[in-house]
Protein backbone atom coordinates (compact mmCIF):
# COMPACT_ATOMS: atom_id res chain seq x y z
CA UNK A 1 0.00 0.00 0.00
CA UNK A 2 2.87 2.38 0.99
CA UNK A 3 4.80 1.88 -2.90
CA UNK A 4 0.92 2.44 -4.15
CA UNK A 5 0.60 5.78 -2.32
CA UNK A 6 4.20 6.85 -2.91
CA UNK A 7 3.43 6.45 -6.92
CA UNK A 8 0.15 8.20 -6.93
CA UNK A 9 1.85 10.81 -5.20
CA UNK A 10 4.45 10.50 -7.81
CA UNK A 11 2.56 10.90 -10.87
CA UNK A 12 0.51 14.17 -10.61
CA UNK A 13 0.66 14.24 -14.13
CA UNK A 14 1.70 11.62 -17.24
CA UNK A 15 1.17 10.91 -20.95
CA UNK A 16 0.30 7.88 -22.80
CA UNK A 17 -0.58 6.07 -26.20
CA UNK A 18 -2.06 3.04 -26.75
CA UNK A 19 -4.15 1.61 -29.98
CA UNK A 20 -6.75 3.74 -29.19
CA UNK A 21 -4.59 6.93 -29.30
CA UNK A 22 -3.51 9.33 -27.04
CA UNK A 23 -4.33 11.27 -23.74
CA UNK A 24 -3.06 13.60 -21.00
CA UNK A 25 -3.64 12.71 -17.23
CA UNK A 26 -3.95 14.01 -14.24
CA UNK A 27 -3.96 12.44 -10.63
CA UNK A 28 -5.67 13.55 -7.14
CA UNK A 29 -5.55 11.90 -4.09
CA UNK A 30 -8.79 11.81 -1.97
CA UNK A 31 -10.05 11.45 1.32
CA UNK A 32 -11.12 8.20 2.13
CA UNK A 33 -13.56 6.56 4.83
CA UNK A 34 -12.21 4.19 7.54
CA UNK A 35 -11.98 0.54 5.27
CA UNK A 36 -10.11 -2.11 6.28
CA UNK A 37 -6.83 -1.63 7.77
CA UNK A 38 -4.94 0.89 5.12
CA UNK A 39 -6.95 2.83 2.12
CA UNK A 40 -6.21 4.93 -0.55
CA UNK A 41 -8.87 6.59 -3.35
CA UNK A 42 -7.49 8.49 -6.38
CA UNK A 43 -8.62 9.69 -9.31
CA UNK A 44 -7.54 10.24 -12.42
CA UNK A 45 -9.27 12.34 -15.21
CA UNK A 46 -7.94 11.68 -19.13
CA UNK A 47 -7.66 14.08 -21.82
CA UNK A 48 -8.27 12.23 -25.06
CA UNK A 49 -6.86 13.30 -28.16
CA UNK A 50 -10.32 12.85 -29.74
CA UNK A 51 -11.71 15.77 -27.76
CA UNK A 52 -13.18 13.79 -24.55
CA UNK A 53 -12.73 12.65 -21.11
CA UNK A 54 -12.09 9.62 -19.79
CA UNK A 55 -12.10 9.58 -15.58
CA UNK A 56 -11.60 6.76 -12.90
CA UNK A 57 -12.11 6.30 -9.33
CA UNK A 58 -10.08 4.02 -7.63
CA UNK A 59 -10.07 2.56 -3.70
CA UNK A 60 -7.94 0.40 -2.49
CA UNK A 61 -8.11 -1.18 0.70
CA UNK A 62 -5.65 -3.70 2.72
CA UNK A 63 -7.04 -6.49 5.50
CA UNK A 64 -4.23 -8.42 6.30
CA UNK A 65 -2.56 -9.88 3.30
CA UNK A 66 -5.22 -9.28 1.11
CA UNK A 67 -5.40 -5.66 -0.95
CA UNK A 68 -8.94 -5.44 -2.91
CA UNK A 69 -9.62 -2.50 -5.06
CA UNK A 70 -12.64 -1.26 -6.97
CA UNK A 71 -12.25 0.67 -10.26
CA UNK A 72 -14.88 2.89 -11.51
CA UNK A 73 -14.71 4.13 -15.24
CA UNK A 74 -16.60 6.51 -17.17
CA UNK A 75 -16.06 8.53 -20.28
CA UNK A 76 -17.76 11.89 -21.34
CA UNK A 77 -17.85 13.35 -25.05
CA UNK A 78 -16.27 16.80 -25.05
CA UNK A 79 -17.02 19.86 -22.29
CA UNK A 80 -16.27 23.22 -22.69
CA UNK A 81 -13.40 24.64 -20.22
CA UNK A 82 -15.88 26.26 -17.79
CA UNK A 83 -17.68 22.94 -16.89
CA UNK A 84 -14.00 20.72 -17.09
CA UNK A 85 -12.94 23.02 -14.57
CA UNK A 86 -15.88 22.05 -11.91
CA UNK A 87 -15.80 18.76 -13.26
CA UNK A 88 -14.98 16.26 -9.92
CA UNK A 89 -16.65 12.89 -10.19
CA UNK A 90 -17.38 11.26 -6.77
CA UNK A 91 -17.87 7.89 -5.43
CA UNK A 92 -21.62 8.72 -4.95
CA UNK A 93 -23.52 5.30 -5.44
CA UNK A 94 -19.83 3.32 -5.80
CA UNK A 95 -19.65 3.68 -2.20
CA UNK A 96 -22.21 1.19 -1.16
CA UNK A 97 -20.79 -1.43 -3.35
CA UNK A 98 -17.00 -0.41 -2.22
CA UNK A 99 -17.86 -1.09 1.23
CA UNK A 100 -19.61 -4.24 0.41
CA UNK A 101 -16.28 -5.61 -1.41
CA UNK A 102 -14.45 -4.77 1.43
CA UNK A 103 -16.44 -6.65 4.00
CA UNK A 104 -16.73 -9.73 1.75
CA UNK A 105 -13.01 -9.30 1.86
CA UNK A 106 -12.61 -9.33 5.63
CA UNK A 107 -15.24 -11.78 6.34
CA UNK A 108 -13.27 -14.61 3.63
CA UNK A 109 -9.87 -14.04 5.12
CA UNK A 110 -11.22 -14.24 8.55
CA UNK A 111 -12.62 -17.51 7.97
């Protein structure tokens, strides 16, 4: 969890391509409830080189050994600057089903 924190922290900002072309990133840290024993949520919000947006929402959570993470995707077509710049998805509904991974997690290693 520690090396997964230190590289989020790390990479702020990055570039890729890939068959499907190519996009700018950026990275944020977020808070995080109380899950498991050690958490970390980030998200990450992609540029395309087609116009649009690509963002994910990611939590990952350590109980014991075991580190489970949930990955939320979504993409948007293309927004004018004023609304990018407000843009901030949230876990909103995710939540529920994060915390339900998490204690499916803890109850199946404590067994």
């Amino acid at each position: 969890m520690q090396q997964l924190r230190e590289a989020v922290g790390a990479c702020s900002r990055f570039s890729f391509r890939n068959t499907i072309g190519k996009a700018s990133v950026t990275t944020e840290v977020l808070d995080v409830p109380a899950l498991g024993e050690n958490a970390l949520r980030y998200r990450t919000l992609s540029r395309l080189d087609n116009g649009g947006f690509a963002w994910t929402l990611v939590t990952a959570v350590r109980g014991g050994g075991v580190i489970a993470t949930m990955h939320v995707l979504d993409t948007t077509g293309p927004m004018p600057p004023e609304k990018l710049a407000k843009f901030k998805p949230d876990p909103g509904p995710d939540e529920a089903a994060i915390a339900t991974l998490i204690k499916n997690v803890t109850t199946t290693q404590s067994a």
